[in-house]
C-alpha atoms as a PDB file:
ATOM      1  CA  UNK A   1      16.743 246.183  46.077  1.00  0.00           C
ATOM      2  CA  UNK A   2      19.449 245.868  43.863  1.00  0.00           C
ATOM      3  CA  UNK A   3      20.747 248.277  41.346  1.00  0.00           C
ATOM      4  CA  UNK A   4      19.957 248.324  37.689  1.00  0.00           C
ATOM      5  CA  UNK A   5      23.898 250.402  37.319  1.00  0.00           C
ATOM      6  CA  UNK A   6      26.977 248.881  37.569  1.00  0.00           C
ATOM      7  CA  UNK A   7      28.885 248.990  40.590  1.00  0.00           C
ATOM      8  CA  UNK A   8      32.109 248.089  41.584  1.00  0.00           C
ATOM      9  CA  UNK A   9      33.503 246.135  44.605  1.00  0.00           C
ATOM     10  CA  UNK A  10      36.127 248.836  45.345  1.00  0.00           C
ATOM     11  CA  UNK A  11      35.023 251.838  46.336  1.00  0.00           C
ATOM     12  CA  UNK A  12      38.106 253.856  45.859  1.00  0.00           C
ATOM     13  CA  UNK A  13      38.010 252.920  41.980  1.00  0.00           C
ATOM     14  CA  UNK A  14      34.508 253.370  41.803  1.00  0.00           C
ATOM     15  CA  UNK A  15      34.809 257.175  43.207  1.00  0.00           C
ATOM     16  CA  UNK A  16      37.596 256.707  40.109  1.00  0.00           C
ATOM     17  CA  UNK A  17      35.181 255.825  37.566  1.00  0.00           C
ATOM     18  CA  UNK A  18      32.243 257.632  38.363  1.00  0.00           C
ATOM     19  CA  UNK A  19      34.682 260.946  38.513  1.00  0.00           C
ATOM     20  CA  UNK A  20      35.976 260.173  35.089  1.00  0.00           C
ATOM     21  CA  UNK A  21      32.246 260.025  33.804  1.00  0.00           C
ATOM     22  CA  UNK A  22      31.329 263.110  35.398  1.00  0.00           C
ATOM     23  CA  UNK A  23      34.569 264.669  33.993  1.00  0.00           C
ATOM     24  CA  UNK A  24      34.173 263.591  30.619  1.00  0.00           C
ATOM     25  CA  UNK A  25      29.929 264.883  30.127  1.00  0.00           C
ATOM     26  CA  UNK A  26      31.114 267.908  31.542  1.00  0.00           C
ATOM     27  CA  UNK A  27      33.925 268.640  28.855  1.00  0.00           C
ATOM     28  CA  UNK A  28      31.648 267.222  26.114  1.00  0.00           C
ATOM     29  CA  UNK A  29      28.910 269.749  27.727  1.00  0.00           C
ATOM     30  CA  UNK A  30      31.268 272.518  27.671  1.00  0.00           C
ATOM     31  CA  UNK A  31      32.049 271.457  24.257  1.00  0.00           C
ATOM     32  CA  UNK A  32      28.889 271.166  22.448  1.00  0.00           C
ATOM     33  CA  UNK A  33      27.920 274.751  24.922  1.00  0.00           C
ATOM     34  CA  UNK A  34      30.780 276.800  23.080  1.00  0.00           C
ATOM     35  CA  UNK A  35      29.825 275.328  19.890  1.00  0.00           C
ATOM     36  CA  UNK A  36      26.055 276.418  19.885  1.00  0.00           C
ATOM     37  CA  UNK A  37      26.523 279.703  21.485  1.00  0.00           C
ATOM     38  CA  UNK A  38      29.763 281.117  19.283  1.00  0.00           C
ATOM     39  CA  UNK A  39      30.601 278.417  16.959  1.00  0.00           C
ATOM     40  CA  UNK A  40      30.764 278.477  13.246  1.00  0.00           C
ATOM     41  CA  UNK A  41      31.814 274.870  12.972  1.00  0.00           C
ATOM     42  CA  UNK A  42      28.485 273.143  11.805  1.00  0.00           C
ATOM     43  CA  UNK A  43      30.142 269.435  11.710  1.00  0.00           C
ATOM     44  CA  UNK A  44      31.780 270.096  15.368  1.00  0.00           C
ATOM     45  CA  UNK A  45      28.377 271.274  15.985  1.00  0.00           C
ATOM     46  CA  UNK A  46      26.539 267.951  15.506  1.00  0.00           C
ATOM     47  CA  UNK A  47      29.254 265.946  17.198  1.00  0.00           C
ATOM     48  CA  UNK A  48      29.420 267.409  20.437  1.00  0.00           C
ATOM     49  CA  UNK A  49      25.714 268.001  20.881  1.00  0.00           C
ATOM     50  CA  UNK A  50      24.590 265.013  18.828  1.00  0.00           C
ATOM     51  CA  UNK A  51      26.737 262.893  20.967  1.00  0.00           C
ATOM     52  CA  UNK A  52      26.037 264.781  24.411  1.00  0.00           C
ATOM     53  CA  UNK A  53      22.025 264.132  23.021  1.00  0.00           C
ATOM     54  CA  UNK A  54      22.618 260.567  22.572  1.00  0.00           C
ATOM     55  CA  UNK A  55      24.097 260.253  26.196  1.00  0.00           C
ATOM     56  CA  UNK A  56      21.849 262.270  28.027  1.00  0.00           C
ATOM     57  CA  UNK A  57      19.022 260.552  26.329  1.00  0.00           C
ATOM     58  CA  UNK A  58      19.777 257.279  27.163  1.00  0.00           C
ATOM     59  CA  UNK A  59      20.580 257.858  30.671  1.00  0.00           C
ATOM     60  CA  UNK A  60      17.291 259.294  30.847  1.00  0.00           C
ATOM     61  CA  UNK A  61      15.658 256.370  29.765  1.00  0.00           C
ATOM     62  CA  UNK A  62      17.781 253.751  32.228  1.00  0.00           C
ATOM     63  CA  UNK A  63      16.645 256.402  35.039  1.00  0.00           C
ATOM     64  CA  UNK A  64      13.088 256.628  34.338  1.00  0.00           C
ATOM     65  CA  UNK A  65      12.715 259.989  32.910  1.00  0.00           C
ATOM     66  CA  UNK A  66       9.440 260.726  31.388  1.00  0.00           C
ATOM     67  CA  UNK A  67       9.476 261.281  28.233  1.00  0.00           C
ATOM     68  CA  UNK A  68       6.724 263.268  27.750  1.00  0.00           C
ATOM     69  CA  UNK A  69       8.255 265.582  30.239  1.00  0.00           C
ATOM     70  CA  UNK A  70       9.009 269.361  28.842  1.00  0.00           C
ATOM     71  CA  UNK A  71      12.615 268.852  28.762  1.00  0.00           C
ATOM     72  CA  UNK A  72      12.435 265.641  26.966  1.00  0.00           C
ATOM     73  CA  UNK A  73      10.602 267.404  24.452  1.00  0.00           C
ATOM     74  CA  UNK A  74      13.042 270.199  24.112  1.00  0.00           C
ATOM     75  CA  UNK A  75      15.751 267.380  23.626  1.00  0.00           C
ATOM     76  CA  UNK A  76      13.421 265.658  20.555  1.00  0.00           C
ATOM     77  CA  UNK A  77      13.313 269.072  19.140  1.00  0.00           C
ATOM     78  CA  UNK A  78      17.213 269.557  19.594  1.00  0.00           C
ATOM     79  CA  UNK A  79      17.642 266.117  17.663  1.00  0.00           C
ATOM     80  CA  UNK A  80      15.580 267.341  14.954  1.00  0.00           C
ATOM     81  CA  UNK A  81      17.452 270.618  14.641  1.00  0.00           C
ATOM     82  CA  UNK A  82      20.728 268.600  14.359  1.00  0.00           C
ATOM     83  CA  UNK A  83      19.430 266.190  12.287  1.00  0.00           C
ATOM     84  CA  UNK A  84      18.240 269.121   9.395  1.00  0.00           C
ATOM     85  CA  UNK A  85      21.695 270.925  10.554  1.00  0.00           C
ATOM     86  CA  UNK A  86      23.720 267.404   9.879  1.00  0.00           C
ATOM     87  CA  UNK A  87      21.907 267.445   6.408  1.00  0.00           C
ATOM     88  CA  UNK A  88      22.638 271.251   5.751  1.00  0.00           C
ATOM     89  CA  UNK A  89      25.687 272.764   7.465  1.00  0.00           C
ATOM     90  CA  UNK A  90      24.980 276.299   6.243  1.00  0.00           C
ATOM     91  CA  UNK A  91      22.402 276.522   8.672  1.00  0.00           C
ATOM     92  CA  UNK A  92      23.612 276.817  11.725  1.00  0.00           C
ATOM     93  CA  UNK A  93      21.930 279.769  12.569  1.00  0.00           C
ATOM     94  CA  UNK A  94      18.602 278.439  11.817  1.00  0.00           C
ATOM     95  CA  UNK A  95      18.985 275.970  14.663  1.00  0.00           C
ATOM     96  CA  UNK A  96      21.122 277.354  17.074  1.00  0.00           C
ATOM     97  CA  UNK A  97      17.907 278.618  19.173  1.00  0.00           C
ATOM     98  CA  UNK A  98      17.108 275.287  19.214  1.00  0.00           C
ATOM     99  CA  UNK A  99      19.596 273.460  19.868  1.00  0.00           C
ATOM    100  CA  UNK A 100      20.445 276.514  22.869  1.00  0.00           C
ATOM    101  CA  UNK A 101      17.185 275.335  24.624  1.00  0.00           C
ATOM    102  CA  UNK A 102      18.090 271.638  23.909  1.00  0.00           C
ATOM    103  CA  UNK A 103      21.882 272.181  26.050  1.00  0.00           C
ATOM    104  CA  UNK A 104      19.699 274.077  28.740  1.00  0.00           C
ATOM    105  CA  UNK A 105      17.226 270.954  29.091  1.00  0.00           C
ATOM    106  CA  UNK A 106      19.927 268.545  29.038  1.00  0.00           C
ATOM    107  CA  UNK A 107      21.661 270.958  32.483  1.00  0.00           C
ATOM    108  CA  UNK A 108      17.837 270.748  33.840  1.00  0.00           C
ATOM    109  CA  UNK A 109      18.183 267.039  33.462  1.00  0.00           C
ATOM    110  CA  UNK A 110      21.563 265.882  34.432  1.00  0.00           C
ATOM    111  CA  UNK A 111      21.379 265.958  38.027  1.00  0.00           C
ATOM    112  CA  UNK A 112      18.324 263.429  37.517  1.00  0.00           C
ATOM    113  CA  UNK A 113      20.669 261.152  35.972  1.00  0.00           C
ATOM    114  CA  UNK A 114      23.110 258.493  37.469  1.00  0.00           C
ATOM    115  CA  UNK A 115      26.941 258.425  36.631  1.00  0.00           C
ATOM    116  CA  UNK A 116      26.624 255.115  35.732  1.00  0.00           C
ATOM    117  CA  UNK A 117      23.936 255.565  33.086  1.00  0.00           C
ATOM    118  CA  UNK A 118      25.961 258.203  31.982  1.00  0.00           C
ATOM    119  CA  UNK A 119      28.428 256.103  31.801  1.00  0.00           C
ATOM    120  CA  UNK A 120      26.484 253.153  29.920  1.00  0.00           C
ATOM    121  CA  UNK A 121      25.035 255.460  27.362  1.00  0.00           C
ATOM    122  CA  UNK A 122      28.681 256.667  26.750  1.00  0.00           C
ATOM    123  CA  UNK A 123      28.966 252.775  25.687  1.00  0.00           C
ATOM    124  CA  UNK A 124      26.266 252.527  23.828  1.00  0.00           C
ATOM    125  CA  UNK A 125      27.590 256.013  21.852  1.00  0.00           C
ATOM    126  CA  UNK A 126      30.187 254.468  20.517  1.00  0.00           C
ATOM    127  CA  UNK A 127      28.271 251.108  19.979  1.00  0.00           C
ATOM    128  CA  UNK A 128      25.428 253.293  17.753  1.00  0.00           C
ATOM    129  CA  UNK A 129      28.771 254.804  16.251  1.00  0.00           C
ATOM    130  CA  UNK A 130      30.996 252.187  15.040  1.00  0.00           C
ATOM    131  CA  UNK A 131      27.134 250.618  13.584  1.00  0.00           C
ATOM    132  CA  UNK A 132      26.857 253.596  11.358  1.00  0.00           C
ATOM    133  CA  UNK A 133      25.771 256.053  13.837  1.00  0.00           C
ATOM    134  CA  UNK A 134      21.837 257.716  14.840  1.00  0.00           C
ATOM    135  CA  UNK A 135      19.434 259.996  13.834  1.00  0.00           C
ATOM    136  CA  UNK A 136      16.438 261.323  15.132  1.00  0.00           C
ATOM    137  CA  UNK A 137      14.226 258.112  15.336  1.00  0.00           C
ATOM    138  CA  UNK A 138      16.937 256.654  17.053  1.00  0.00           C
ATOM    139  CA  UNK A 139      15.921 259.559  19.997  1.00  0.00           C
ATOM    140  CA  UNK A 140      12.428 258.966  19.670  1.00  0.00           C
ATOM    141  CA  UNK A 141      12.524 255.420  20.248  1.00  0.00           C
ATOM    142  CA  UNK A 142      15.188 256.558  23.540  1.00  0.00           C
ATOM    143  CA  UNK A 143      12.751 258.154  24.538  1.00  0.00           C
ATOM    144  CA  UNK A 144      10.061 254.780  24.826  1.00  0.00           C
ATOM    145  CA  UNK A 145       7.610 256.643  22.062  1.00  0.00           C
ATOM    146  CA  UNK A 146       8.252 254.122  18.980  1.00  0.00           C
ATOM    147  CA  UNK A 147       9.009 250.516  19.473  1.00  0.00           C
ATOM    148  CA  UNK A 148      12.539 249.246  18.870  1.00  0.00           C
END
């Protein structure tokens, strides 16, 4: 059966790659961790997690992840949290609980995932970005519950 991920024909630069992917959701993990667990910095706050959401979310989706699994509940609560955060950035501390139990899902779910989804929804990140970005519905429909 062939693979529904990229791979590539040299398998030195494909350890490479799929490194660099695991490297980079780990430092925008760590990121959007220290954020919702000390951070003051509401806009920061939406970034990191918002984008590590995103990411994680449609990974999830390439991999089969059921979305009507717990954690991919937690994770359409988390994108609700930032989505009221994004529109008031006093309250962080209203949603921090939330979006907490989101980052935990999201390290219950990683090891589900492969790279090079991870990888692809890194892609389509910055697609959704440079199109005007996402919101919630845009995690919803991730998540197969609304049609596209």
């Amino acid at each position: 059966m062939r693979s529904r991920h990229p791979a590539h024909r040299n398998p030195v630069a494909a350890a490479i790659y799929k490194r660099r992917i695991e490297a980079d959701i780990a430092r925008l993990k760590a990121a959007a961790e220290l954020h919702a667990w000390a951070g003051d910095s509401a806009p920061k706050l939406v970034q990191e997690a918002g984008s590590l959401l995103y990411i994680v979310s449609w990974a999830a989706g390439e991999c089969g992840i059921d979305p009507d699994g717990a954690d991919m509940r937690i994770l359409r609560g988390m994108a609700s949290a930032l989505g009221d955060l994004a529109a008031d950035l006093d309250s962080v501390e209203a949603h921090r609980p939330a979006l907490q139990s989101g980052l935990l899902a999201i390290e219950r779910i990683l090891p589900a995932l492969n790279p090079w989804a991870i990888g692809l929804g890194a892609v389509e990140l910055d697609r959704a970005m440079a199109s005007g970005g996402f919101g919630t519905h845009d995690i919803v429909r991730m998540h197969g519950l609304e049609p596209a």
